[in-house]
PDB file of N, CA and C in Angstrom:
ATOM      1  N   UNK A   1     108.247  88.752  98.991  1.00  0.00           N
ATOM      2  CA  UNK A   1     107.621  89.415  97.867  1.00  0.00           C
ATOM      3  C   UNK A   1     108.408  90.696  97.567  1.00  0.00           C
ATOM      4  N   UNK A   2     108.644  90.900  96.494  1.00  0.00           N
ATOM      5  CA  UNK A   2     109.047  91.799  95.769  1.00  0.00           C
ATOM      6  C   UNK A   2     108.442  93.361  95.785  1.00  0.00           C
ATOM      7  N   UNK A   3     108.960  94.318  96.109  1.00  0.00           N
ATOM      8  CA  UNK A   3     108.306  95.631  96.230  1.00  0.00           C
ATOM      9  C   UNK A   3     107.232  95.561  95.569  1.00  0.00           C
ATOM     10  N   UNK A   4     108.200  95.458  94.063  1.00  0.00           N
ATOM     11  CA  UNK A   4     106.952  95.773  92.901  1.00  0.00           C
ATOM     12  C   UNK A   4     105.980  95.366  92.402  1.00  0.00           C
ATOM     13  N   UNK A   5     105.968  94.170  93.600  1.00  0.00           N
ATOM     14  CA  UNK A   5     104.454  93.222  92.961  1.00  0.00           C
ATOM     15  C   UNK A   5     103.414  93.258  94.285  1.00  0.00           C
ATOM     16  N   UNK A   6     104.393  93.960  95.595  1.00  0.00           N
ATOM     17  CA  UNK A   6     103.392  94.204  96.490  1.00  0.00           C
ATOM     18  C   UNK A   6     103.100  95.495  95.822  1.00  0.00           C
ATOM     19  N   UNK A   7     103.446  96.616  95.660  1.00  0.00           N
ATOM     20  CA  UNK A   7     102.881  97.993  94.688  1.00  0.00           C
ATOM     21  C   UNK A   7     101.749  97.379  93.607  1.00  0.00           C
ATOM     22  N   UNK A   8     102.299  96.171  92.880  1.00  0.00           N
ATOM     23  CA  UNK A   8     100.802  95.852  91.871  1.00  0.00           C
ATOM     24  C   UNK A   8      99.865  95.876  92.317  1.00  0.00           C
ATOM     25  N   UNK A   9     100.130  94.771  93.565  1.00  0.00           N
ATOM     26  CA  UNK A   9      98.881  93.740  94.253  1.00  0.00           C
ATOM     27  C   UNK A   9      98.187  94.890  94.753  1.00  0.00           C
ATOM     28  N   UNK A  10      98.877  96.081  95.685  1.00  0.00           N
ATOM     29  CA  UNK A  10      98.095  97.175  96.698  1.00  0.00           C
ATOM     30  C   UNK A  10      97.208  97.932  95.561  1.00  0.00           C
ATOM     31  N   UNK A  11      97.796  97.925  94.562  1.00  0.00           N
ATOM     32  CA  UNK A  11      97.068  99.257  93.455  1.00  0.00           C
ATOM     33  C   UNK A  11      95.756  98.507  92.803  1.00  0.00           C
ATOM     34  N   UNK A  12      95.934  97.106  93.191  1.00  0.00           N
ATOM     35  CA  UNK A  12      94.546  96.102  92.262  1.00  0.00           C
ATOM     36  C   UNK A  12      93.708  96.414  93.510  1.00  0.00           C
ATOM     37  N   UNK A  13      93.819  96.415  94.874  1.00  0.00           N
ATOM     38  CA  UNK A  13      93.178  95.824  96.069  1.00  0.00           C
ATOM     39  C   UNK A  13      91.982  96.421  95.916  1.00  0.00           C
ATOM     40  N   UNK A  14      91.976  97.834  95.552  1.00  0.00           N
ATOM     41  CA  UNK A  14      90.338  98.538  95.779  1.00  0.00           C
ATOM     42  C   UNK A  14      89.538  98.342  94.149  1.00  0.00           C
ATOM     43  N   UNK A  15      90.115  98.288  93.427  1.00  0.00           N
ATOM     44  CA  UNK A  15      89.350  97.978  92.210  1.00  0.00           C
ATOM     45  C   UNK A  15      90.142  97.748  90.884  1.00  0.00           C
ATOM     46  N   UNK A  16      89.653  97.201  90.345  1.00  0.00           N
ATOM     47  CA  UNK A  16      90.778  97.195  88.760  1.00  0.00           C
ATOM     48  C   UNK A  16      90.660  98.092  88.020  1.00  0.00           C
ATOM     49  N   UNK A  17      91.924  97.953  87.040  1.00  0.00           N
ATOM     50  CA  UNK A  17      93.087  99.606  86.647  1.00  0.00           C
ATOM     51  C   UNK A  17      93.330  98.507  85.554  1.00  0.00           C
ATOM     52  N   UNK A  18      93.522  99.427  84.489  1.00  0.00           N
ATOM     53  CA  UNK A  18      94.077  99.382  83.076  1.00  0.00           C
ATOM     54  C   UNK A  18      95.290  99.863  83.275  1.00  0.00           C
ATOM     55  N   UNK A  19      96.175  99.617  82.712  1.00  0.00           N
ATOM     56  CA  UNK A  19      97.591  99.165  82.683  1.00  0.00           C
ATOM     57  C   UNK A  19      98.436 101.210  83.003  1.00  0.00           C
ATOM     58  N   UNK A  20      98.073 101.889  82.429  1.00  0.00           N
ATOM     59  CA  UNK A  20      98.200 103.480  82.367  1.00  0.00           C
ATOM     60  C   UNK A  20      98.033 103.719  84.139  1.00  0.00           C
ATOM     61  N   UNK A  21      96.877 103.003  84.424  1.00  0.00           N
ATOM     62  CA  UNK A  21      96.350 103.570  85.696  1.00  0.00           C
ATOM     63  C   UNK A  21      96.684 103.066  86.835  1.00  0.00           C
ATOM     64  N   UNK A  22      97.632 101.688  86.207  1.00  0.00           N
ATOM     65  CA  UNK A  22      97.979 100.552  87.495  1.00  0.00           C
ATOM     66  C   UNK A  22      99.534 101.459  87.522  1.00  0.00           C
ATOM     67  N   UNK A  23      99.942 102.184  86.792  1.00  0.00           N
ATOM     68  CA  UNK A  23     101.317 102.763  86.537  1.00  0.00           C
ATOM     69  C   UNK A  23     101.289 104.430  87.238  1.00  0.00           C
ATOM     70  N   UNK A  24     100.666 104.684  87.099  1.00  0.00           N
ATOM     71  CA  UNK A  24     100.041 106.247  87.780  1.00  0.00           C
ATOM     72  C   UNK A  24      99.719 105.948  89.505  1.00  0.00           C
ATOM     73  N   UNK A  25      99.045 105.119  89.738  1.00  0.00           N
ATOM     74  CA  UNK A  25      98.563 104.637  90.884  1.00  0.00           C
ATOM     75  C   UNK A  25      99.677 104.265  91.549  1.00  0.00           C
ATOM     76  N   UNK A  26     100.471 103.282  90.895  1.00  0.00           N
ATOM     77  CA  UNK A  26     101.569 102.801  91.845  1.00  0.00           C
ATOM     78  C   UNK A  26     103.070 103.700  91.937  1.00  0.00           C
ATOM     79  N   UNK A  27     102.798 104.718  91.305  1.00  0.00           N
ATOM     80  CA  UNK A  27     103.933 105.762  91.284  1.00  0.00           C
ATOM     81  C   UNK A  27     102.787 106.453  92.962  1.00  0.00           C
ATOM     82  N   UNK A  28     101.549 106.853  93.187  1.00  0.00           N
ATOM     83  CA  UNK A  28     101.178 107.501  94.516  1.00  0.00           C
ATOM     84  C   UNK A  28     101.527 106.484  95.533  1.00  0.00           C
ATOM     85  N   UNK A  29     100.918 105.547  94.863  1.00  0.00           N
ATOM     86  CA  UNK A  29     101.136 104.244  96.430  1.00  0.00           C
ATOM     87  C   UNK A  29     102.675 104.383  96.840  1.00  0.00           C
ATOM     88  N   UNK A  30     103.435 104.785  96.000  1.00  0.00           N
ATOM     89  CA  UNK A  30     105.056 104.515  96.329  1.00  0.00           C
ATOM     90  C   UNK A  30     105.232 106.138  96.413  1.00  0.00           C
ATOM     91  N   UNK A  31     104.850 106.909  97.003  1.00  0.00           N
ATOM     92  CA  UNK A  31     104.986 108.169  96.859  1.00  0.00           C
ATOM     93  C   UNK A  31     105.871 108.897  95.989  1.00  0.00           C
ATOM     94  N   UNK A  32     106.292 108.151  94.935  1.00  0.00           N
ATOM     95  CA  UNK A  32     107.443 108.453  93.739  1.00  0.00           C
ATOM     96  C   UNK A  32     108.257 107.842  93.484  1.00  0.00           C
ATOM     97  N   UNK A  33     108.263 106.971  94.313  1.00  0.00           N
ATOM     98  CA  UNK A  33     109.372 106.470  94.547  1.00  0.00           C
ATOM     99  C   UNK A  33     109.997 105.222  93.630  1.00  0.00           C
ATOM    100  N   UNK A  34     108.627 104.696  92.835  1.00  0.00           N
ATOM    101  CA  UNK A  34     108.608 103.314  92.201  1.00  0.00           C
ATOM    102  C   UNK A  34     108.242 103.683  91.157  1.00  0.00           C
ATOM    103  N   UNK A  35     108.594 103.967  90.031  1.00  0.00           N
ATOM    104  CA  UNK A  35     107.963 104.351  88.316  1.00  0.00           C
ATOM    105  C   UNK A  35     108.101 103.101  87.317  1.00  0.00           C
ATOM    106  N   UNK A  36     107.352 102.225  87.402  1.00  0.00           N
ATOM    107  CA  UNK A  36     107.487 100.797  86.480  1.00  0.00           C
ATOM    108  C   UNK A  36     107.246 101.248  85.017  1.00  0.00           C
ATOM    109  N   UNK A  37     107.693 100.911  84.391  1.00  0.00           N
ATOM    110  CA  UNK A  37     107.977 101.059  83.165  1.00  0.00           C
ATOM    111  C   UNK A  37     107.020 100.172  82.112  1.00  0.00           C
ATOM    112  N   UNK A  38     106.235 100.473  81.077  1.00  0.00           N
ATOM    113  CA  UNK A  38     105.258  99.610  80.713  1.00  0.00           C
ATOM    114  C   UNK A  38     105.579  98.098  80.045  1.00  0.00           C
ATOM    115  N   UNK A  39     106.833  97.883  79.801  1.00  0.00           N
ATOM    116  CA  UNK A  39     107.192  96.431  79.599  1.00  0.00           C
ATOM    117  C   UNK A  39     107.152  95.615  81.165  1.00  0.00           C
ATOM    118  N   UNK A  40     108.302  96.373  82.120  1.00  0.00           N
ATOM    119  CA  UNK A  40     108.188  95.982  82.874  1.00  0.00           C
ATOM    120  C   UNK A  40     106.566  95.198  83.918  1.00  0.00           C
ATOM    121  N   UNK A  41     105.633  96.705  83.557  1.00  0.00           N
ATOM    122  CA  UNK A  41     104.202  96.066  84.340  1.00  0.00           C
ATOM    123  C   UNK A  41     103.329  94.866  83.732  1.00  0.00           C
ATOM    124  N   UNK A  42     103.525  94.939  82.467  1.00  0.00           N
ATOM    125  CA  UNK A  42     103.084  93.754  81.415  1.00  0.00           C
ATOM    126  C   UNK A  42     103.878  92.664  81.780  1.00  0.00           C
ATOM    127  N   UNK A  43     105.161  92.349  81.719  1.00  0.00           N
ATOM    128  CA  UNK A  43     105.942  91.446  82.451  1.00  0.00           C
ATOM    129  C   UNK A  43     105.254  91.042  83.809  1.00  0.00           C
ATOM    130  N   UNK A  44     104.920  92.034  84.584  1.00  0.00           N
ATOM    131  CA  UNK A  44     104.521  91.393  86.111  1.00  0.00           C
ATOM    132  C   UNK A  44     103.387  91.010  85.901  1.00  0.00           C
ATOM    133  N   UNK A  45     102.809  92.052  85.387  1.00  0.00           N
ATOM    134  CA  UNK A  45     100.849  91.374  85.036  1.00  0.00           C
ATOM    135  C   UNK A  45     100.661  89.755  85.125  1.00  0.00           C
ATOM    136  N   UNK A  46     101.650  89.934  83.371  1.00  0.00           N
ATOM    137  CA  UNK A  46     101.734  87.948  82.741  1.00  0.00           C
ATOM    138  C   UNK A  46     102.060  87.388  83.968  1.00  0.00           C
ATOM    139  N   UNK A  47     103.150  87.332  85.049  1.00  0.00           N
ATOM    140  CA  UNK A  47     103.677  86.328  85.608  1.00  0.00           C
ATOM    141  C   UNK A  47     102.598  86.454  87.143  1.00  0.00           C
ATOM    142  N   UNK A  48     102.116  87.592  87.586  1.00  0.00           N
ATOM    143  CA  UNK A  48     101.031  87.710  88.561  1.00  0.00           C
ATOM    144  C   UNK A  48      99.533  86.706  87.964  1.00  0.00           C
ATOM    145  N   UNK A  49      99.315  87.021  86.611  1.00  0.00           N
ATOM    146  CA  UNK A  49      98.306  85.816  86.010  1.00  0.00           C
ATOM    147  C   UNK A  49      98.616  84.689  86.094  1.00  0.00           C
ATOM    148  N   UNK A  50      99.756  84.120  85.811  1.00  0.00           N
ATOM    149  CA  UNK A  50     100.027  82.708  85.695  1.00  0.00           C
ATOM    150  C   UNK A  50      99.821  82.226  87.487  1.00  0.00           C
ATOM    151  N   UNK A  51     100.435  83.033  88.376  1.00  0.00           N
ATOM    152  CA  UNK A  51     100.288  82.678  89.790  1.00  0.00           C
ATOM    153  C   UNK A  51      99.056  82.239  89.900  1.00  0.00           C
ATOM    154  N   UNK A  52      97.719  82.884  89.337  1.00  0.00           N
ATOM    155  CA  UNK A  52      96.273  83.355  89.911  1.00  0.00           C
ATOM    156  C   UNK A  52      96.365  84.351  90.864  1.00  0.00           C
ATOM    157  N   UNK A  53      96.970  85.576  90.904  1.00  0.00           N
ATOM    158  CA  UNK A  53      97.048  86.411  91.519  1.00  0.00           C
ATOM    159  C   UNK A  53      96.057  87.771  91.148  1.00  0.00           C
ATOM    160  N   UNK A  54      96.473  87.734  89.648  1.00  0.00           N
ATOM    161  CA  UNK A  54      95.723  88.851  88.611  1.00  0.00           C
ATOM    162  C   UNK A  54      94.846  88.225  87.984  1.00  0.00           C
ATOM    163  N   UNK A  55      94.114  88.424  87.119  1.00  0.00           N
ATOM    164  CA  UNK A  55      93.210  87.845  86.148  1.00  0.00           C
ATOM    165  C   UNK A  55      92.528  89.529  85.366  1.00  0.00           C
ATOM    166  N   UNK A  56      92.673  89.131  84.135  1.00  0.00           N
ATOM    167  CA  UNK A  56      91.508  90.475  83.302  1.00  0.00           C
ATOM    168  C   UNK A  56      90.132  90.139  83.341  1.00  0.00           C
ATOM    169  N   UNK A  57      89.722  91.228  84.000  1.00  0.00           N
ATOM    170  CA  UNK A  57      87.991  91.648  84.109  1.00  0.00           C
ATOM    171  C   UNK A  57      87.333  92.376  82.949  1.00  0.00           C
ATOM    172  N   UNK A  58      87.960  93.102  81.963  1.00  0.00           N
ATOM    173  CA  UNK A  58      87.320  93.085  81.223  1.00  0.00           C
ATOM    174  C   UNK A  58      88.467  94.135  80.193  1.00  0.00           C
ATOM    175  N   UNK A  59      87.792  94.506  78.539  1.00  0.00           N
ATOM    176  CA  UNK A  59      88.474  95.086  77.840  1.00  0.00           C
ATOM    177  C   UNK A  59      87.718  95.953  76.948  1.00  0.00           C
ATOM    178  N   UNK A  60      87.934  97.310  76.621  1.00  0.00           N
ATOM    179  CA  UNK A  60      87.475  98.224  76.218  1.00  0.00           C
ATOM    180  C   UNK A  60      88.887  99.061  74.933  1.00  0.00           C
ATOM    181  N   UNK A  61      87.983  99.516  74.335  1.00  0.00           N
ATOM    182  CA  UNK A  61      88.654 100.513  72.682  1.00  0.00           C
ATOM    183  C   UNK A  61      88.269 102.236  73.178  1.00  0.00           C
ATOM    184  N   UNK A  62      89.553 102.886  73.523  1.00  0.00           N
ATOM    185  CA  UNK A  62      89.042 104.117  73.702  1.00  0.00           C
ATOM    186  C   UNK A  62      89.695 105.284  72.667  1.00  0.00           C
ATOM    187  N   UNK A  63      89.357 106.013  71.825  1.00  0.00           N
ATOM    188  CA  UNK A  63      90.241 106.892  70.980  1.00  0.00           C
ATOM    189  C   UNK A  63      91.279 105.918  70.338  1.00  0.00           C
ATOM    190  N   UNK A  64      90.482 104.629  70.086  1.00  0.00           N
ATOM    191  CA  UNK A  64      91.277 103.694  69.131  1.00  0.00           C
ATOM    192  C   UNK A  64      92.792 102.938  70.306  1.00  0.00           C
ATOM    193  N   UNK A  65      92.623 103.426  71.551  1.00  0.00           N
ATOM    194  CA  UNK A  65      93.647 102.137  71.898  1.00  0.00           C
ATOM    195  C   UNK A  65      92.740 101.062  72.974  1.00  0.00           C
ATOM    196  N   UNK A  66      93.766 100.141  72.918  1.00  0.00           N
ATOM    197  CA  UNK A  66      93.037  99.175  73.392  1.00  0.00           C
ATOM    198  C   UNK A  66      93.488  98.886  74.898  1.00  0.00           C
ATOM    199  N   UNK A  67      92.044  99.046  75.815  1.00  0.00           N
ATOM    200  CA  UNK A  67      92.629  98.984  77.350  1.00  0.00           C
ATOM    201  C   UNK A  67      92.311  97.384  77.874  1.00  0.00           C
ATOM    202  N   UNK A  68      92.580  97.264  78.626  1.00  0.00           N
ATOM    203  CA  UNK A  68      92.195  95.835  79.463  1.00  0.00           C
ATOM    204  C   UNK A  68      92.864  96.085  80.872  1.00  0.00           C
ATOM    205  N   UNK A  69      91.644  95.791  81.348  1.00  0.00           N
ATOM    206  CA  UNK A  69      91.441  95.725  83.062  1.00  0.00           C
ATOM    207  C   UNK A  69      92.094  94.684  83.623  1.00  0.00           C
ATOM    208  N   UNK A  70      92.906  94.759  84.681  1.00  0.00           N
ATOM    209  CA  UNK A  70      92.912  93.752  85.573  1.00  0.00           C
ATOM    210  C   UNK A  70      92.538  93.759  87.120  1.00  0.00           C
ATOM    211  N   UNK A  71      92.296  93.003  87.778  1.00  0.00           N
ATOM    212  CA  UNK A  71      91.727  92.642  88.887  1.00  0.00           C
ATOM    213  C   UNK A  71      92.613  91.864  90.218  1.00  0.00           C
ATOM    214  N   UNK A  72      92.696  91.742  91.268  1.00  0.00           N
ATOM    215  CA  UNK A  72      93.154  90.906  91.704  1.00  0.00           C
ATOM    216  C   UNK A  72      92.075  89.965  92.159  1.00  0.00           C
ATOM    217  N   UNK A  73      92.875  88.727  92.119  1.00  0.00           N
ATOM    218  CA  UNK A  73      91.868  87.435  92.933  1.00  0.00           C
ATOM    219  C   UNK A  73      91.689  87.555  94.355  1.00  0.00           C
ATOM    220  N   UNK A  74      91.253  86.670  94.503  1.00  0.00           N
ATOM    221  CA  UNK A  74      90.915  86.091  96.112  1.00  0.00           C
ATOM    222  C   UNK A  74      92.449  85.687  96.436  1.00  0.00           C
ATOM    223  N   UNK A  75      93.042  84.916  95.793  1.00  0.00           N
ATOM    224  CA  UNK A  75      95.187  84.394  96.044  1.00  0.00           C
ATOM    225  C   UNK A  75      95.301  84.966  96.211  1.00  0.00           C
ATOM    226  N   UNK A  76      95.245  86.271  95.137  1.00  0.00           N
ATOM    227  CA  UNK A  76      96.138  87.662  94.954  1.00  0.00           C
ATOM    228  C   UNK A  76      96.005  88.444  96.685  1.00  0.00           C
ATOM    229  N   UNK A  77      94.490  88.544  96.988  1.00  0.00           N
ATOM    230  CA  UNK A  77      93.960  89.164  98.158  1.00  0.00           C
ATOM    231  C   UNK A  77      94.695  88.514  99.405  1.00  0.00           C
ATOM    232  N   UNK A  78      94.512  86.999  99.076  1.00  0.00           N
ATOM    233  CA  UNK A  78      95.236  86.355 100.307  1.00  0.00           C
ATOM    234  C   UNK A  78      96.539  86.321 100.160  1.00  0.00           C
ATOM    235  N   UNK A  79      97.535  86.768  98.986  1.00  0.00           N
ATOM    236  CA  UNK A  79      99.288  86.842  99.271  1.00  0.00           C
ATOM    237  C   UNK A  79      99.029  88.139 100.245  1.00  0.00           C
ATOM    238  N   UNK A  80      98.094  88.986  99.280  1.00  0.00           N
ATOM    239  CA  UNK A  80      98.579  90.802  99.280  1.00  0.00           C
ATOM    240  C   UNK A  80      99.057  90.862 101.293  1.00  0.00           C
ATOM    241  N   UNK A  81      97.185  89.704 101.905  1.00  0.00           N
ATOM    242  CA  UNK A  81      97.048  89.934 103.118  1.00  0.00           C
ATOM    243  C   UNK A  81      98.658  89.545 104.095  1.00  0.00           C
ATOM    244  N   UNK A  82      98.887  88.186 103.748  1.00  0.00           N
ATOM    245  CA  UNK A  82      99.853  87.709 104.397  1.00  0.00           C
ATOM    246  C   UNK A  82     101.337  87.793 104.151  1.00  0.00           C
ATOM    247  N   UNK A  83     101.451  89.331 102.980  1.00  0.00           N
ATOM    248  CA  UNK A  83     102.830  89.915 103.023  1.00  0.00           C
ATOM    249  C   UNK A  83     102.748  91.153 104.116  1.00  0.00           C
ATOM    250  N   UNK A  84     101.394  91.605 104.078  1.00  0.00           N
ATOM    251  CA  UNK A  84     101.052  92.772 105.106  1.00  0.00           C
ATOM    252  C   UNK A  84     101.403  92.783 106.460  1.00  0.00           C
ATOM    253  N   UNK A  85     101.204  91.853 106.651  1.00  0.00           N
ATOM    254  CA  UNK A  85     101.109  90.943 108.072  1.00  0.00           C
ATOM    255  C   UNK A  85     102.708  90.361 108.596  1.00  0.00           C
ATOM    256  N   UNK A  86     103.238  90.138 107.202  1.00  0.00           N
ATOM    257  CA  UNK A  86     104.617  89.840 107.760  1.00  0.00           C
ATOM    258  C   UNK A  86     105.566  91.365 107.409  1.00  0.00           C
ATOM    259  N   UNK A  87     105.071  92.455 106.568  1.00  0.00           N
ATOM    260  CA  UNK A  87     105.524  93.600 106.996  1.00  0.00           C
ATOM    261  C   UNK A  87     105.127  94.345 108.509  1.00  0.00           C
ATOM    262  N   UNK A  88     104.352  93.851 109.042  1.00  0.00           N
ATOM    263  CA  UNK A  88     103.612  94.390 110.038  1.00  0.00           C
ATOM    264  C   UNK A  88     104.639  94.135 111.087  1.00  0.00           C
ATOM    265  N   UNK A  89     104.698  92.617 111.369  1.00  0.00           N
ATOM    266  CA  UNK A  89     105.723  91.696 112.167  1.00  0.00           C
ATOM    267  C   UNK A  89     107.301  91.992 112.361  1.00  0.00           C
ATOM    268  N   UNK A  90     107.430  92.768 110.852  1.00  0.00           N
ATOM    269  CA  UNK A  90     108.845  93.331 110.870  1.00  0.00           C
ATOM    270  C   UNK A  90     109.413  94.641 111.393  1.00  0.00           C
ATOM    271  N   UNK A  91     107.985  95.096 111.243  1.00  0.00           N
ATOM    272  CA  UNK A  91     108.034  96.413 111.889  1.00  0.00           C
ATOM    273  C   UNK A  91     107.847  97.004 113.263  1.00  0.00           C
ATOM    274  N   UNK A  92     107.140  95.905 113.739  1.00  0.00           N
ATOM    275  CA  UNK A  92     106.939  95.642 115.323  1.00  0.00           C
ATOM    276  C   UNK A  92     108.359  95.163 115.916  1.00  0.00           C
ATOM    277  N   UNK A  93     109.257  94.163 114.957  1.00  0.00           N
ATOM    278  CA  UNK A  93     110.461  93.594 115.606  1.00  0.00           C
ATOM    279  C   UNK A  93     111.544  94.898 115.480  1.00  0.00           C
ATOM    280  N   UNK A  94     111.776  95.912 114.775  1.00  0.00           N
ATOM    281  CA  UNK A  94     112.661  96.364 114.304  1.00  0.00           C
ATOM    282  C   UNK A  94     112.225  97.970 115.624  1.00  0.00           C
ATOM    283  N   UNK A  95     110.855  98.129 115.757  1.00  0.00           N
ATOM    284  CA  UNK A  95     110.693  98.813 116.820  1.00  0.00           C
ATOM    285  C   UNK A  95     111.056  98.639 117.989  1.00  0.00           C
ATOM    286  N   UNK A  96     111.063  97.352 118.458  1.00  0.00           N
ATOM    287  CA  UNK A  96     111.556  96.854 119.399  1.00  0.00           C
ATOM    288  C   UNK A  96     112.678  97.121 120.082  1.00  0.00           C
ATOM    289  N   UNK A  97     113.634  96.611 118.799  1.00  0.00           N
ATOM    290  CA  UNK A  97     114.858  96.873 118.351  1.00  0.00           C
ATOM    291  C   UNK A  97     115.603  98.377 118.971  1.00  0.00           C
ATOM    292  N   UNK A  98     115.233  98.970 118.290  1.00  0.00           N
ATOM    293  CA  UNK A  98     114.586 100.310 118.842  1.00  0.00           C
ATOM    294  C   UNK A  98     114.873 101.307 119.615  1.00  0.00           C
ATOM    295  N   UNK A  99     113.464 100.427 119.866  1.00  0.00           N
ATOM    296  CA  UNK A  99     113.318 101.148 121.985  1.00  0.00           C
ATOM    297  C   UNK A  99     114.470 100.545 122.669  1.00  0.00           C
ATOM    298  N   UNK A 100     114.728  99.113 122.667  1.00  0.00           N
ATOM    299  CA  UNK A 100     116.038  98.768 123.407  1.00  0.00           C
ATOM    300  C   UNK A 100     117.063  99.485 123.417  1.00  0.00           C
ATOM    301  N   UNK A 101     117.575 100.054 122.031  1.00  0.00           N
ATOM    302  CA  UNK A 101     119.099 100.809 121.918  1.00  0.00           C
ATOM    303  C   UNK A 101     118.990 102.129 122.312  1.00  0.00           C
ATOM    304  N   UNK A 102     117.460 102.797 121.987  1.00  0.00           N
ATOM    305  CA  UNK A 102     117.218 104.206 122.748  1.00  0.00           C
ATOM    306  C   UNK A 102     116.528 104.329 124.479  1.00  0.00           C
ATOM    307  N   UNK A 103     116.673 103.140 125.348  1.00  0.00           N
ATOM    308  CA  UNK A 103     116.538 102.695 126.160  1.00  0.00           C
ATOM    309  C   UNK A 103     115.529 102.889 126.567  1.00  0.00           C
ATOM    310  N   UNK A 104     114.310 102.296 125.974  1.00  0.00           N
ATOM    311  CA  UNK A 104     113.047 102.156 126.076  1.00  0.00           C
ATOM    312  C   UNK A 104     111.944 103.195 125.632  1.00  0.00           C
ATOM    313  N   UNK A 105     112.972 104.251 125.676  1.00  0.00           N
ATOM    314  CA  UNK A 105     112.020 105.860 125.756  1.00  0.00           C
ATOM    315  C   UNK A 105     112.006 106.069 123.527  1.00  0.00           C
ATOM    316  N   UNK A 106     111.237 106.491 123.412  1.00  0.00           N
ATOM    317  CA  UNK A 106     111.139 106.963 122.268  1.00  0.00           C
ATOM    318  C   UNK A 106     110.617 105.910 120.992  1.00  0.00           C
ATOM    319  N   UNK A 107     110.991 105.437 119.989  1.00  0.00           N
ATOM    320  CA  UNK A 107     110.808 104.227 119.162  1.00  0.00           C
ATOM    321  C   UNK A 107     110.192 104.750 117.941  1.00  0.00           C
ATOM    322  N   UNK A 108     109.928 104.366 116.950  1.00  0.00           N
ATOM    323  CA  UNK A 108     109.021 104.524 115.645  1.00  0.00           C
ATOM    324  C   UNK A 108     107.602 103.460 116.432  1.00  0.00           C
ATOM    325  N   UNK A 109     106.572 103.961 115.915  1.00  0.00           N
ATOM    326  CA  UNK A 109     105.231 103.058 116.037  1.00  0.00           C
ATOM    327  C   UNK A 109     104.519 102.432 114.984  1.00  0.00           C
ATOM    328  N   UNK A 110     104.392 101.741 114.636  1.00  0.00           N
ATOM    329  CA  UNK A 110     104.021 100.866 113.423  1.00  0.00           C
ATOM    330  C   UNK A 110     102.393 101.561 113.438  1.00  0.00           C
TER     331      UNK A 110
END
């Protein structure tokens, strides 16, 4: 999985975000590091929907623009879980890694 669609998926996980807020959100989740661009997040949205990953929960008119919510699914919940899990795995191996070359003493801790 792709940074930027684990950054989507993490920014849907606690509740759904209108497109402004899925872009604000995933600039903190990435501590700056990730600034998607609004074609770009519309691009991922569409192709995260077609998966069944995303789906819109609902749509609202505020000061005349038009927002729409999205959500993640239960898929979406179960990729988000089992990319976590294999970041987890990578990070445990690479600690490992590690401690071996700093000869056991010291390491990063997941």
């Amino acid at each position: 999985m792709q940074e930027p669609t684990r950054l989507l998926l993490t920014a849907l996980a606690d509740e759904p975000r209108h497109g402004y807020a899925l872009i604000k959100e995933i600039g903190e989740v990435s501590e700056g590091r990730v600034k998607l661009r609004t074609g770009t997040l519309y691009a991922a949205l569409a192709r995260l929907q077609q998966q069944g990953w995303v789906e819109v929960t609902g749509e609202e008119v505020i000061d005349g623009r038009h927002r729409r919510y999205y959500a993640l699914t239960r898929a979406g919940a179960d990729a988000l879980a089992e990319e976590t899990e294999r970041l987890r795995a990578a990070v445990r191996e690479a600690d490992r890694r590690l401690q071996l070359r700093l000869g056991g003493a010291g390491g990063v801790t997941a």
